[in-house]
C-alpha atoms as a PDB file:
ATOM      1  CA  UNK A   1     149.305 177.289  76.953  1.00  0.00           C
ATOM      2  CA  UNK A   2     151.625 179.611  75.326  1.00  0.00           C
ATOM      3  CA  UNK A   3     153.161 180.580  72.331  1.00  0.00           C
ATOM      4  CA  UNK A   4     157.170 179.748  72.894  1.00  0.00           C
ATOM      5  CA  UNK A   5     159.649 178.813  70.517  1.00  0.00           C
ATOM      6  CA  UNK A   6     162.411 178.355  72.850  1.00  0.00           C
ATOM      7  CA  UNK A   7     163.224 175.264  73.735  1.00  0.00           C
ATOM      8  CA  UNK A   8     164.808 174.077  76.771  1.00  0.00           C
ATOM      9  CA  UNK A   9     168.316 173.650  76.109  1.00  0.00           C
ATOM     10  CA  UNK A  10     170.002 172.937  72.655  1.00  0.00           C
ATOM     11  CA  UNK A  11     171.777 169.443  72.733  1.00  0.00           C
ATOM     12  CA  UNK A  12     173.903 167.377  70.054  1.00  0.00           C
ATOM     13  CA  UNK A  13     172.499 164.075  70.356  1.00  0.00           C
ATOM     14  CA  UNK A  14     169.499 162.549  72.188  1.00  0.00           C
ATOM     15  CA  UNK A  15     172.218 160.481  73.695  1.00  0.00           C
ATOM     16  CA  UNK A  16     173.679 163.614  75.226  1.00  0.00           C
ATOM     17  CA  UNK A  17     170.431 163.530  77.697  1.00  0.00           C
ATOM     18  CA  UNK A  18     171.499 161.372  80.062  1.00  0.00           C
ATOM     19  CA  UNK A  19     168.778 159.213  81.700  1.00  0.00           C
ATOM     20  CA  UNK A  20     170.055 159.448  85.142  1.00  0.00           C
ATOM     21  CA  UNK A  21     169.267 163.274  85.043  1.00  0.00           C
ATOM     22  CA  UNK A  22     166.321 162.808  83.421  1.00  0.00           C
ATOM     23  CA  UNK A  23     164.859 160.822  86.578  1.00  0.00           C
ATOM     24  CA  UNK A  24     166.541 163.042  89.130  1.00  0.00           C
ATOM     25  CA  UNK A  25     164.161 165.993  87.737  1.00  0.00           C
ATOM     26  CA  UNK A  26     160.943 164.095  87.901  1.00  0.00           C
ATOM     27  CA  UNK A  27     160.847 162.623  84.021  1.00  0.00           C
ATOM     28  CA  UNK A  28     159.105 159.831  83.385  1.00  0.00           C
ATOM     29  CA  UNK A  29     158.258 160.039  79.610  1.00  0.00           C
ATOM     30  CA  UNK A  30     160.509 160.968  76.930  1.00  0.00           C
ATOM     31  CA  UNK A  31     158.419 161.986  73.406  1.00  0.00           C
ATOM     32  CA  UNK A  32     161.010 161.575  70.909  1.00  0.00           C
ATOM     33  CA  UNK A  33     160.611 162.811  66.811  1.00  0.00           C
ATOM     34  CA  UNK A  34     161.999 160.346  64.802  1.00  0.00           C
ATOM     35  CA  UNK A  35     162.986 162.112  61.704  1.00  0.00           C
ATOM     36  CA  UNK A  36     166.629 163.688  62.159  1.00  0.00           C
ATOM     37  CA  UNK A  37     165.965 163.000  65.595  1.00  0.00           C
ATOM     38  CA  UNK A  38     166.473 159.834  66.265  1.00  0.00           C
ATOM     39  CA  UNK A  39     167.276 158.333  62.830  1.00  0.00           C
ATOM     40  CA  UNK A  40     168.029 160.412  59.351  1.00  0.00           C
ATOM     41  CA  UNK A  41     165.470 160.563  56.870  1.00  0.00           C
ATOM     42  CA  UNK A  42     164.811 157.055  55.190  1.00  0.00           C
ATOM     43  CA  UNK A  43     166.503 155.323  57.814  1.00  0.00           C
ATOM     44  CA  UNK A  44     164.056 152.682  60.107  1.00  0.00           C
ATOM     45  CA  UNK A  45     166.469 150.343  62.029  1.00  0.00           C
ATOM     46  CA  UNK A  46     167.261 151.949  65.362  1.00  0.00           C
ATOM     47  CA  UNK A  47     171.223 152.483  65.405  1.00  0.00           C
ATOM     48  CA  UNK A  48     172.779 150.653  68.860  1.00  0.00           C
ATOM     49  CA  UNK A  49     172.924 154.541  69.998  1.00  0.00           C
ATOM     50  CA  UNK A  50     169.433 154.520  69.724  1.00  0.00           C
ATOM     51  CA  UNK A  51     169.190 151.407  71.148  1.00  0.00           C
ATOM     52  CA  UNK A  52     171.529 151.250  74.407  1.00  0.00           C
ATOM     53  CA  UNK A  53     170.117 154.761  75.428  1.00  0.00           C
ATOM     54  CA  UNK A  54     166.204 153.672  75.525  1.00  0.00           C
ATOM     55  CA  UNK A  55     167.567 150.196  77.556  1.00  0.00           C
ATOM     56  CA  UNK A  56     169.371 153.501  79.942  1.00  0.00           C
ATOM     57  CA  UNK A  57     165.991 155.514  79.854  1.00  0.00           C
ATOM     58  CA  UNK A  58     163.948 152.081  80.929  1.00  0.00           C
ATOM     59  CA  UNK A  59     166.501 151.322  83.805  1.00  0.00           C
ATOM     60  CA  UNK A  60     165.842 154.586  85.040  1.00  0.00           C
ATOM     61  CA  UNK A  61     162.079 153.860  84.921  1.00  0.00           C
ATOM     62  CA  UNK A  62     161.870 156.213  81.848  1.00  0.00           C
ATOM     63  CA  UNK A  63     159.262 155.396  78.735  1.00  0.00           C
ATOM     64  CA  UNK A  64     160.487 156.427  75.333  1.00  0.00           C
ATOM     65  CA  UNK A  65     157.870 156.978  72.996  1.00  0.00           C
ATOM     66  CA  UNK A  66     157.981 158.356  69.535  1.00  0.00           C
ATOM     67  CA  UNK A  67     155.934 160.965  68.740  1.00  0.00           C
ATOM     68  CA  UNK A  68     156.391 161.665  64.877  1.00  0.00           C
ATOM     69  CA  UNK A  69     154.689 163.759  62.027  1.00  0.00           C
ATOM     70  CA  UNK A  70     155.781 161.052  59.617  1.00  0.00           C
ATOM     71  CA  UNK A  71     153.159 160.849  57.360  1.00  0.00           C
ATOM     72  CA  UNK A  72     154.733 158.006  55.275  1.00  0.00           C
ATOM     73  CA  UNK A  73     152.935 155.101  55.941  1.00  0.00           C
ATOM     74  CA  UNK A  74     153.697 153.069  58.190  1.00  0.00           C
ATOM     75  CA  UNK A  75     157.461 154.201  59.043  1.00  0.00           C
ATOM     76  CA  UNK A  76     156.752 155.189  62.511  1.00  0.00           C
ATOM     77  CA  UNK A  77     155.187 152.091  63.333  1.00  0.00           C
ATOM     78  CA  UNK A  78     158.262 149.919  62.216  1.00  0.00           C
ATOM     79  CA  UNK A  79     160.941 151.869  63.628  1.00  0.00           C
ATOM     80  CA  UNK A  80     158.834 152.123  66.711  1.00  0.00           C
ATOM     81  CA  UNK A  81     158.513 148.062  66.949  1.00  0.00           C
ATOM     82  CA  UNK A  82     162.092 147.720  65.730  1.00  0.00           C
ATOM     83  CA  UNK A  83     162.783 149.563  69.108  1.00  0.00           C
ATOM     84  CA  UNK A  84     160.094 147.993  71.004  1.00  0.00           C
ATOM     85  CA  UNK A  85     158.628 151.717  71.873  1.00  0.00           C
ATOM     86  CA  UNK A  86     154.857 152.929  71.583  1.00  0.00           C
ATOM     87  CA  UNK A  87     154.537 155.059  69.116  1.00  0.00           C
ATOM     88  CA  UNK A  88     152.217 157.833  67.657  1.00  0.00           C
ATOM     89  CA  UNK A  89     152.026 158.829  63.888  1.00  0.00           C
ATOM     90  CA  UNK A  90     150.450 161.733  62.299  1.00  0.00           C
ATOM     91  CA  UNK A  91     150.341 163.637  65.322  1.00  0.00           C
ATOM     92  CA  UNK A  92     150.082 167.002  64.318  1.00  0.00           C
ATOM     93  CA  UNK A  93     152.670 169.503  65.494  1.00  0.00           C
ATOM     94  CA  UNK A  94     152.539 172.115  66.957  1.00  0.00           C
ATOM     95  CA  UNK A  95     149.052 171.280  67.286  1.00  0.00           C
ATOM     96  CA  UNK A  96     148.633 170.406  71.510  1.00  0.00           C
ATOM     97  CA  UNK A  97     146.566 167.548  70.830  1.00  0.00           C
ATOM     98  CA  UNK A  98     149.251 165.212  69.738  1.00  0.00           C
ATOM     99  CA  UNK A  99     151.003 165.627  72.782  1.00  0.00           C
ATOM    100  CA  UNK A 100     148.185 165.261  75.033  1.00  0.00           C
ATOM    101  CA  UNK A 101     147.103 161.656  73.415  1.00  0.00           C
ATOM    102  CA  UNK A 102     150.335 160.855  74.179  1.00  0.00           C
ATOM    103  CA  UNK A 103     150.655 161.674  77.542  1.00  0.00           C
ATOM    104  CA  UNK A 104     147.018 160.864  78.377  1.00  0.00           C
ATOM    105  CA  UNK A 105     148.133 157.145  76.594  1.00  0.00           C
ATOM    106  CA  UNK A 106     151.005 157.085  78.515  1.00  0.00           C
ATOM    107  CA  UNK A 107     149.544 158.071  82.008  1.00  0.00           C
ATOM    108  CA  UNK A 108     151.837 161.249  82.628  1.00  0.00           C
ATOM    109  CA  UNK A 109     151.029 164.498  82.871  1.00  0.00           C
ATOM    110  CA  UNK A 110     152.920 167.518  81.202  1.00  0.00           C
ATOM    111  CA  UNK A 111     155.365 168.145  83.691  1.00  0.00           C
ATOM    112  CA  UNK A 112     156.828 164.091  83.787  1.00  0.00           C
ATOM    113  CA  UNK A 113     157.128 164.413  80.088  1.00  0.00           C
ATOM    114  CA  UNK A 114     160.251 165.825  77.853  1.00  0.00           C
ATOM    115  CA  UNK A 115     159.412 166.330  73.863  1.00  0.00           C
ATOM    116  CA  UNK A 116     162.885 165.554  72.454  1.00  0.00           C
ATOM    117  CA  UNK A 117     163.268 167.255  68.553  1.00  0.00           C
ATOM    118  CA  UNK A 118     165.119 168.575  66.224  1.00  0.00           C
ATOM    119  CA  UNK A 119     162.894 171.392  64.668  1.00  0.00           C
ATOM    120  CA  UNK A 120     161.754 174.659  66.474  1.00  0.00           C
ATOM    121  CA  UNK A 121     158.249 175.299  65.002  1.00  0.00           C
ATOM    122  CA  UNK A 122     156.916 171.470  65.038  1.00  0.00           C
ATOM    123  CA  UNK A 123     158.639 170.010  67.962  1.00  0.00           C
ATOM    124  CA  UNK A 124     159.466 172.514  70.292  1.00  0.00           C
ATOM    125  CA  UNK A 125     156.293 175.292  69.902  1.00  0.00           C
ATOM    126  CA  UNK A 126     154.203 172.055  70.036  1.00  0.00           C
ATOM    127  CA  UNK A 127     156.039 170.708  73.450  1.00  0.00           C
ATOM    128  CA  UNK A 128     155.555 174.567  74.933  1.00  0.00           C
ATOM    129  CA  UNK A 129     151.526 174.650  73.893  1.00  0.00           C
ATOM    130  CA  UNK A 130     151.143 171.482  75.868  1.00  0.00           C
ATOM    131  CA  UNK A 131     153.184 172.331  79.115  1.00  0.00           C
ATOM    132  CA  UNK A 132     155.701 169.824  78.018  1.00  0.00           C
ATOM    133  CA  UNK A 133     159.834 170.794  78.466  1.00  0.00           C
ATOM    134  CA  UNK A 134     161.036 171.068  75.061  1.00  0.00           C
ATOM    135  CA  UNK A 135     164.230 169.298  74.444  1.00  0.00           C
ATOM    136  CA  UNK A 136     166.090 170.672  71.065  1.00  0.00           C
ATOM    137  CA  UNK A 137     168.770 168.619  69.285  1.00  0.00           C
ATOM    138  CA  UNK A 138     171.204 169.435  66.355  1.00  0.00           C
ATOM    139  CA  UNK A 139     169.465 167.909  63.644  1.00  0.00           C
ATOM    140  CA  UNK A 140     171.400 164.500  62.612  1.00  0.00           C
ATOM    141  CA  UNK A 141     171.488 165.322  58.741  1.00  0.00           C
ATOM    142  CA  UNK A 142     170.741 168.041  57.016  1.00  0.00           C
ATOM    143  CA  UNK A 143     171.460 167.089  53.694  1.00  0.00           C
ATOM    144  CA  UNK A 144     169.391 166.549  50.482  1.00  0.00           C
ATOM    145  CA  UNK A 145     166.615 169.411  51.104  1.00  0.00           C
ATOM    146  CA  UNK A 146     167.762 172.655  50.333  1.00  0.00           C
ATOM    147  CA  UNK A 147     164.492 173.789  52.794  1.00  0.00           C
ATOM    148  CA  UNK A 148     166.236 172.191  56.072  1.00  0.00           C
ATOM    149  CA  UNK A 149     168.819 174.698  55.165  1.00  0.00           C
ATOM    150  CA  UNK A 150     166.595 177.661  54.982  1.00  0.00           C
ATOM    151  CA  UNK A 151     164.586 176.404  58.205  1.00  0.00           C
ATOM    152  CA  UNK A 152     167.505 175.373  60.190  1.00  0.00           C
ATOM    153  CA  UNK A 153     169.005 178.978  59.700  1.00  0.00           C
ATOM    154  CA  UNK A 154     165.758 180.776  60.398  1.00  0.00           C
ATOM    155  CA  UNK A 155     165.892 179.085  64.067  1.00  0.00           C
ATOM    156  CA  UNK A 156     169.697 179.697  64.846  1.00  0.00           C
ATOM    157  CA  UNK A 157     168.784 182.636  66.918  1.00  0.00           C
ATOM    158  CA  UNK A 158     166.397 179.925  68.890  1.00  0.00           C
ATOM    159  CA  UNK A 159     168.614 177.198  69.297  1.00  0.00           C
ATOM    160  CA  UNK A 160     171.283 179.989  70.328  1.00  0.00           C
ATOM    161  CA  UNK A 161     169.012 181.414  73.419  1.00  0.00           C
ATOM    162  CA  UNK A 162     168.078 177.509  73.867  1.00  0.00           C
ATOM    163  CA  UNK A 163     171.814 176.517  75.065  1.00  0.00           C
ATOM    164  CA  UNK A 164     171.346 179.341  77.441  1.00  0.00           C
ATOM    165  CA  UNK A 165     168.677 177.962  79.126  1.00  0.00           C
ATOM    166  CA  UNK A 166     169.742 174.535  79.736  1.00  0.00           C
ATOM    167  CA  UNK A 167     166.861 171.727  82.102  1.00  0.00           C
ATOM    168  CA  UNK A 168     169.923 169.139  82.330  1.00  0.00           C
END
């Protein structure tokens, strides 16, 4: 697959992806991060954000399922049962892999599935190696790491050519 760091769009909020469209373009699987994604850093209860857009995303016959780096043991797996979402830890992006246990898992191929993210070289170079639309969002905090910082402003020119090329 290739080598892309753009992502598909450049969104505030994974609440800002509104189910409804999702369905209308053929999505049936939305691989979510969690970190700055869809909770800050250290944070595993699901806020009722979180939580009234997956119950959206399942009316609309959409699966969320986390897909997450999170190497910390065992975070994934509670925030992902606090949510009542499968879930995937250590997965590995960019690597393709991750993403294609996932999918394979979930019975969907590439083009029913949306990677939802906050960070261009994990979530959305990962989503383009497997054939899967990446979906970036404005990362929720960016506080506490001075390395977010420096990462965040290395992909401004990414996230800038990814709200010209909007899927919803």
């Amino acid at each position: 697959m290739p080598f892309s760091l753009l992502p598909r769009g450049y969104y505030d909020s994974v609440t800002d992806l509104r189910p409804r469209d999702l369905a209308a373009r053929g999505i049936r699987l939305v691989l979510a991060d969690l970190d700055n994604t869809l909770s800050p850093y250290k944070v595993e209860e699901p806020s009722p954000e979180i939580r009234a857009w997956k119950e959206e995303l399942e009316k609309e016959g959409i699966t969320l399922f986390l897909l997450s780096n999170s190497r910390k043991p065992g975070r994934a797996q509670r925030y992902a049962e606090k949510l009542g979402i499968p879930y995937q830890g250590h997965s590995g992006k960019p690597k393709r892999g991750g993403y294609l246990r996932a999918l394979k898992r979930m019975g969907c191929t590439p083009e029913q599935a949306v990677m939802v993210g906050d960070q261009i070289f994990t979530d959305t170079l990962g989503a383009n190696r497997a054939g899967v639309v990446p979906l970036l969002i404005r990362p929720i905090r960016l506080a506490g790491n001075p390395g977010r910082y420096i990462r965040f402003a290395v992909e401004t020119p990414f996230r800038l050519l990814g709200k010209r090329r909007p899927f919803l």
